[in-house]
C-alpha atoms as a PDB file:
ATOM      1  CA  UNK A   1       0.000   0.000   0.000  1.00  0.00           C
ATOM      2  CA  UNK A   2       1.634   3.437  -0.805  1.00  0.00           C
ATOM      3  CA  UNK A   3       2.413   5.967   1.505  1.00  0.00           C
ATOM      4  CA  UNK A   4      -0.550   8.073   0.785  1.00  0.00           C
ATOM      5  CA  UNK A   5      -3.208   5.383   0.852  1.00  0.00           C
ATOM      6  CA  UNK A   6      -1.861   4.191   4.036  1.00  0.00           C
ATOM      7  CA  UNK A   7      -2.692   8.533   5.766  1.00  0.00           C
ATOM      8  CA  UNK A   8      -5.949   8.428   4.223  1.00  0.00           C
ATOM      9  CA  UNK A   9      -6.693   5.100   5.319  1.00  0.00           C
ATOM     10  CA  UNK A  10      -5.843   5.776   8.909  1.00  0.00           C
ATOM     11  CA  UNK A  11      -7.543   9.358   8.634  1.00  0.00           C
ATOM     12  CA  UNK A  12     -11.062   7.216   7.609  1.00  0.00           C
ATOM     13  CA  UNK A  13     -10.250   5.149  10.794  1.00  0.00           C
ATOM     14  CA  UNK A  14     -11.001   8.015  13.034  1.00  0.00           C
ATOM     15  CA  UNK A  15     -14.673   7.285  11.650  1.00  0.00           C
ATOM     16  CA  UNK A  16     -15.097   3.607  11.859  1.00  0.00           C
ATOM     17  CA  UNK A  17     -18.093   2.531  13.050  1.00  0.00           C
ATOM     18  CA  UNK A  18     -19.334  -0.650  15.615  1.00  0.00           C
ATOM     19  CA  UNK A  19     -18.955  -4.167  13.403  1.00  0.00           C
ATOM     20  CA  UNK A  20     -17.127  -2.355  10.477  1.00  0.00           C
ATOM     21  CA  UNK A  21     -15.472  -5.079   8.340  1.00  0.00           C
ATOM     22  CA  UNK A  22     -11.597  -4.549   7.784  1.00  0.00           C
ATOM     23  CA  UNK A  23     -10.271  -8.041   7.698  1.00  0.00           C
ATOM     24  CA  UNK A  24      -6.994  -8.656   5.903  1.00  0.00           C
ATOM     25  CA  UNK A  25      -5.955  -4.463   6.149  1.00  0.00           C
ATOM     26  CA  UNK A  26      -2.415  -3.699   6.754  1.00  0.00           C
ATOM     27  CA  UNK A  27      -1.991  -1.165   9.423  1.00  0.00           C
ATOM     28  CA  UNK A  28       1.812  -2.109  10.172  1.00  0.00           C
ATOM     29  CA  UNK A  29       4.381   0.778  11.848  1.00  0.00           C
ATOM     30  CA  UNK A  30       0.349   2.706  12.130  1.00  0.00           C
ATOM     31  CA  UNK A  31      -0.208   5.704  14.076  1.00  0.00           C
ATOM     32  CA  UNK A  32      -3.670   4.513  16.251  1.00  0.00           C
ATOM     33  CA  UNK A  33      -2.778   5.516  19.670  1.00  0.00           C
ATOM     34  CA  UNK A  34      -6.018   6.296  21.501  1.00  0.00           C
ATOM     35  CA  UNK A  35      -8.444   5.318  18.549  1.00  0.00           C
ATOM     36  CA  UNK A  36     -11.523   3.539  19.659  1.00  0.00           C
ATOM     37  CA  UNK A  37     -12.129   0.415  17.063  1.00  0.00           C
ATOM     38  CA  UNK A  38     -14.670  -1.045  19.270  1.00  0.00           C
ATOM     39  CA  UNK A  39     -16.087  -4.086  17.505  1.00  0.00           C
ATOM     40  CA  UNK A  40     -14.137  -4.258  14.762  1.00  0.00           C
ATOM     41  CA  UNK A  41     -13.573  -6.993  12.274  1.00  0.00           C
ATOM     42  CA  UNK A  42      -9.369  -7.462  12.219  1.00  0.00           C
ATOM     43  CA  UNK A  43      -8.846 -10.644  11.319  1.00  0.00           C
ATOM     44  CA  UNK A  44      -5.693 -11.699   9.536  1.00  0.00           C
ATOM     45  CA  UNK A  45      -5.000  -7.559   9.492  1.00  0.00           C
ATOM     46  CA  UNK A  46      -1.412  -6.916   9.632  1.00  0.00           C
ATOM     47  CA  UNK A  47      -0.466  -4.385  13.197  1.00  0.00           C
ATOM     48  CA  UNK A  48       3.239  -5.009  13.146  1.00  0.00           C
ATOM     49  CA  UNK A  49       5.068  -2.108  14.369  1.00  0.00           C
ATOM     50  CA  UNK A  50       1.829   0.190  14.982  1.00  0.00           C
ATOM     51  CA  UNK A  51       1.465   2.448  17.665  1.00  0.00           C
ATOM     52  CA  UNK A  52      -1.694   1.283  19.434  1.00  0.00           C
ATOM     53  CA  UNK A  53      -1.271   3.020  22.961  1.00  0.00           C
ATOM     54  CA  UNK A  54      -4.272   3.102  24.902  1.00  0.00           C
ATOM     55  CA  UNK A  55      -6.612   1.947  22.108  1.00  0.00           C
ATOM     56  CA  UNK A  56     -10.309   0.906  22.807  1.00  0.00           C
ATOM     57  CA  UNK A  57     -10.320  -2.293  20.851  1.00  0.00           C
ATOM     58  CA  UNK A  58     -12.917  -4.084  23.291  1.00  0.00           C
ATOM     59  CA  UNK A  59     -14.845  -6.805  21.858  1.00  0.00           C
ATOM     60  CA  UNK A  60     -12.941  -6.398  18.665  1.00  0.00           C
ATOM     61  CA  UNK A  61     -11.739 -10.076  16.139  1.00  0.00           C
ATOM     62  CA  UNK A  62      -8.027 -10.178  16.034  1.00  0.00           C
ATOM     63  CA  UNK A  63      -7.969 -13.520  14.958  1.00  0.00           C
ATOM     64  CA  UNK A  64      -4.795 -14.408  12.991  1.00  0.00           C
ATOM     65  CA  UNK A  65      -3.805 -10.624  13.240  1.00  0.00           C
ATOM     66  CA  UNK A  66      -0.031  -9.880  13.276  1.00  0.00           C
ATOM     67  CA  UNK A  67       0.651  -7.489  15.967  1.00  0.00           C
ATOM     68  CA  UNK A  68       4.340  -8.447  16.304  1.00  0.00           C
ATOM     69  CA  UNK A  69       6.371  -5.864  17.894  1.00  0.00           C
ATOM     70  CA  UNK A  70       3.369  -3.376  18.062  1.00  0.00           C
ATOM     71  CA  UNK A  71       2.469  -1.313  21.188  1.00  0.00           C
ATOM     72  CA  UNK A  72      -0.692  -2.222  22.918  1.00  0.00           C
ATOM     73  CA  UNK A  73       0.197  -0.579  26.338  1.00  0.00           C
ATOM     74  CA  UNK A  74      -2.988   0.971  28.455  1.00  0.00           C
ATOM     75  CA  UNK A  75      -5.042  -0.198  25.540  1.00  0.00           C
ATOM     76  CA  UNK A  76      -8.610  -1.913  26.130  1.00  0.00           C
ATOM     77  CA  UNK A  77      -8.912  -5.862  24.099  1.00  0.00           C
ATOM     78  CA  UNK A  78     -11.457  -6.761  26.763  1.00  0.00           C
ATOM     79  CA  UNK A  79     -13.515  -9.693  25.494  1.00  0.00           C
ATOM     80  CA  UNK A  80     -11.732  -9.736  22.272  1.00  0.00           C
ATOM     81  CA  UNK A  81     -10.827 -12.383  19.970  1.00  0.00           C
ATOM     82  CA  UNK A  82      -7.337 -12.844  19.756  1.00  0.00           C
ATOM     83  CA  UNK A  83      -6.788 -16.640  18.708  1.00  0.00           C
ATOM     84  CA  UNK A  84      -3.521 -17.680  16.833  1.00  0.00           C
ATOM     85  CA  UNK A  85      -2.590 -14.202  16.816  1.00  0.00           C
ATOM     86  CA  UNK A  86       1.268 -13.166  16.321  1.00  0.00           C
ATOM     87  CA  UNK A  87       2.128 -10.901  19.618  1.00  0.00           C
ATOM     88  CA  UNK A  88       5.433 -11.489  19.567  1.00  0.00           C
ATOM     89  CA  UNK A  89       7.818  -8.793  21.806  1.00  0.00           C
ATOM     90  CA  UNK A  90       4.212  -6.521  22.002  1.00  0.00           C
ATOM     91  CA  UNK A  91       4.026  -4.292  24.540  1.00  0.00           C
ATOM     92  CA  UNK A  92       0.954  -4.853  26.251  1.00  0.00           C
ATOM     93  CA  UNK A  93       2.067  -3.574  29.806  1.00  0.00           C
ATOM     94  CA  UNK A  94      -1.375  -2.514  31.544  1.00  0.00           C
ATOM     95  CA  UNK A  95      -3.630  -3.696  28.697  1.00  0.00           C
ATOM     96  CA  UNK A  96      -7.306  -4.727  29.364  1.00  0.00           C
ATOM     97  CA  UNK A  97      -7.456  -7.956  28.246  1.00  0.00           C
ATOM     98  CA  UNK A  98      -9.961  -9.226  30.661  1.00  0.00           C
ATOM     99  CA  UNK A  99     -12.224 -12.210  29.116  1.00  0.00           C
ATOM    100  CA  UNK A 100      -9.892 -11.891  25.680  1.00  0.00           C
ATOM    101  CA  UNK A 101      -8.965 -15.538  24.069  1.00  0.00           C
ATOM    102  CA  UNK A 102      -5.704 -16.075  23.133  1.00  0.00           C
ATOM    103  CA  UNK A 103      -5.776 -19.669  22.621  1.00  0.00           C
ATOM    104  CA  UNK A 104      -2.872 -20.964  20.321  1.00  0.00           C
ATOM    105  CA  UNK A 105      -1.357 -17.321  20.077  1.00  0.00           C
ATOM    106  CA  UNK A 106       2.236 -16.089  20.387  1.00  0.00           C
ATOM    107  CA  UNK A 107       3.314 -14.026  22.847  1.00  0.00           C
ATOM    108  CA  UNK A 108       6.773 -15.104  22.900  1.00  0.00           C
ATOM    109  CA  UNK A 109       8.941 -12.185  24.829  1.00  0.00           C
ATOM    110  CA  UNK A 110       6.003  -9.797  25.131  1.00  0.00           C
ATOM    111  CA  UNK A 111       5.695  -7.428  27.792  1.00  0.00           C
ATOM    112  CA  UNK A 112       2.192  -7.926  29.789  1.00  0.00           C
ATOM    113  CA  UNK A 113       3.711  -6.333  33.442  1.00  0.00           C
ATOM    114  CA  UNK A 114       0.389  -5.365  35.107  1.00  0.00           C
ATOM    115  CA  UNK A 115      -1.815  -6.239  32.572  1.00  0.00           C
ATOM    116  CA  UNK A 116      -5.524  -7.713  33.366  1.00  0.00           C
ATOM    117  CA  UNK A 117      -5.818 -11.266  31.977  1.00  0.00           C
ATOM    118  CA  UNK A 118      -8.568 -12.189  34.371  1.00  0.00           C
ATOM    119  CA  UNK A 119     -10.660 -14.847  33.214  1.00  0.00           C
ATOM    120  CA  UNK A 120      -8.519 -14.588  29.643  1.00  0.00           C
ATOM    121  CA  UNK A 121      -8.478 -18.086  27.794  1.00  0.00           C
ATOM    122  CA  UNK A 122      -4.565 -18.627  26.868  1.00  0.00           C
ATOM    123  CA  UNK A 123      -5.080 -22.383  25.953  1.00  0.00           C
ATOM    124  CA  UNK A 124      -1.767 -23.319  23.710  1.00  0.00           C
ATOM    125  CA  UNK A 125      -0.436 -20.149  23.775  1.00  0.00           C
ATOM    126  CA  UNK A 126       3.473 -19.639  23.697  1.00  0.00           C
ATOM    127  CA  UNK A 127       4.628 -17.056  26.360  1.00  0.00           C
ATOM    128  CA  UNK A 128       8.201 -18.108  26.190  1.00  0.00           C
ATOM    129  CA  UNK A 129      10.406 -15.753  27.888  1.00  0.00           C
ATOM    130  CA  UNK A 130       7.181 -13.019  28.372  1.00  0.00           C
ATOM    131  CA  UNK A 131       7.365 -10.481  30.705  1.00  0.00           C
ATOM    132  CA  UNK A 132       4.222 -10.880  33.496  1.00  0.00           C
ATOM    133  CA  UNK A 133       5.401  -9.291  36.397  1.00  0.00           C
ATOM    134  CA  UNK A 134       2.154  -8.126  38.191  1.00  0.00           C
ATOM    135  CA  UNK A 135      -0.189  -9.416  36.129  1.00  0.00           C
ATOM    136  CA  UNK A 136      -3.315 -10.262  36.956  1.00  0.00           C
ATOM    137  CA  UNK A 137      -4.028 -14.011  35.949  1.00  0.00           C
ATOM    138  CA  UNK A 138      -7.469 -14.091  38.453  1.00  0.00           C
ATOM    139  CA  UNK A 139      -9.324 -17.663  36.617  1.00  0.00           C
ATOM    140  CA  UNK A 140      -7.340 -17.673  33.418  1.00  0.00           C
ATOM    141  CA  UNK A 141      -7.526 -20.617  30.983  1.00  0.00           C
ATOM    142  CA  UNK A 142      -3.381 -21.572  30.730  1.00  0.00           C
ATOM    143  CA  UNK A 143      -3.923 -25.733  29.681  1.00  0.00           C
ATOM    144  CA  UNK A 144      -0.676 -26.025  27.855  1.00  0.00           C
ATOM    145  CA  UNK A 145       0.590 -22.976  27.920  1.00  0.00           C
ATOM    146  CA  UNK A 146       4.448 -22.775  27.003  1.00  0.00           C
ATOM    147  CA  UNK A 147       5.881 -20.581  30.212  1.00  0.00           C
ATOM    148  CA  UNK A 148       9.300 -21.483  29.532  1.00  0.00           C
ATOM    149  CA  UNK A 149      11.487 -18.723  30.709  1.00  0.00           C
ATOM    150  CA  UNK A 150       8.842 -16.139  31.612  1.00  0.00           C
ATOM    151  CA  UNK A 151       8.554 -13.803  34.473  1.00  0.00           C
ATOM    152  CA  UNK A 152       5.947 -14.407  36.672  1.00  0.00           C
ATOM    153  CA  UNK A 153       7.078 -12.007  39.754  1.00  0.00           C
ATOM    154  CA  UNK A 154       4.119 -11.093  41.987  1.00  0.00           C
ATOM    155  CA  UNK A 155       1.573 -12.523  39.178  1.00  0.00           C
ATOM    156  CA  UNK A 156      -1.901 -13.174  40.639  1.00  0.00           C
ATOM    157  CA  UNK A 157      -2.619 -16.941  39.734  1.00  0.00           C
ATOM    158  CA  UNK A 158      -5.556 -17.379  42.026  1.00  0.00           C
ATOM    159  CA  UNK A 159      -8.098 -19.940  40.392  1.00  0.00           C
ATOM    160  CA  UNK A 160      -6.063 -20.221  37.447  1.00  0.00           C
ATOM    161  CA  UNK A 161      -5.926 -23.707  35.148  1.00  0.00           C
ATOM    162  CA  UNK A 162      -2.364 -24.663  34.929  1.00  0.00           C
ATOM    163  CA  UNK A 163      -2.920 -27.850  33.734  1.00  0.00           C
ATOM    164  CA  UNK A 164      -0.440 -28.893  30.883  1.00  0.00           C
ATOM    165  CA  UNK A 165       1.829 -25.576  31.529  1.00  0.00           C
ATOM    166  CA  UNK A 166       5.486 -25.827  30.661  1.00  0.00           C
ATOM    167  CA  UNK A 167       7.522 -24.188  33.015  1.00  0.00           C
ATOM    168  CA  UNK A 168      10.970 -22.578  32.919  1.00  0.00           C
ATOM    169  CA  UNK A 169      12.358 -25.420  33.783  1.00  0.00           C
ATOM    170  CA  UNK A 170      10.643 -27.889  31.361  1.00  0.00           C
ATOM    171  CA  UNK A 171       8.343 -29.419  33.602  1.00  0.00           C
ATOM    172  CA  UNK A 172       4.684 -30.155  32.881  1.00  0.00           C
ATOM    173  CA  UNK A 173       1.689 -29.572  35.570  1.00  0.00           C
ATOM    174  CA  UNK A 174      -0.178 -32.452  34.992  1.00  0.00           C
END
């Protein structure tokens, strides 16, 4: 997409409404802190790189969406679709992601200190060497979660299903 698609584009964002359909859009290295895409239809949409900083993307479909390296922190996914989604190293330090499934999704080295995963469904998903210091894990869905060298420093894991979860040290919760 050229340069000056891409500015009008993001300028017609400001506008989106409730349910609006952009599967498949690439929005990578975007501008979108603070935009409210409540809703929204993002599946398979490419957010690598974008600037997504206290976003209101609640409720949104993120399935399959590359948001590699982009910055999520403060921003709102709660109840969101997130499945098989690329996070890799995203920043999603104080995110809302309360009820959001992230089941098969990688999160490998992302940062998610004193974020809100409470009652979050992270069946599958790969948070290798991910960054959870404070986070709030309150009835979370882990079954086979990959936790091998993450940071779980004052996490809250209260009710939370660690069956299956690899742990730093390779071992398995059965």
């Amino acid at each position: 997409m050229a340069e000056k698609d891409k500015q009008d584009l993001l300028s017609a964002l400001s506008e989106v409404q409730r349910g609006a359909d952009l599967i498949g859009l690439d929005l990578s290295g975007a501008q979108l802190a603070g935009l409210k895409l409540r809703q929204v239809k993002l599946v398979s949409a490419n957010l690598a790189g974008a600037n997504l900083i206290n976003a209101d993307l609640t409720e949104s479909d993120l399935r399959e969406a590359n948001l590699q390296d982009a910055n999520l922190s403060g921003a709102s996914l709660f109840g969101g679709n997130l499945e098989k989604s690329n996070l890799v190293r995203a920043n999603l330090a104080g995110a809302n992601l309360t009820a959001v499934s992230l089941k098969d999704s990688n999160l490998q080295a992302a940062i998610l200190e004193g974020a809100d995963l409470s009652d979050a469904v992270l069946v599958g998903a790969n948070l290798a060497e991910a960054n959870l210091r404070y986070a709030n894990l309150e009835d979370a869905n882990l079954k086979n979660a990959n936790l091998k060298g993450a940071d779980l420093m004052n996490a809250n894991l209260t009710d939370t299903n660690l069956e299956g979860v690899i742990w730093s040290d390779g071992s398995i919760v059965s």
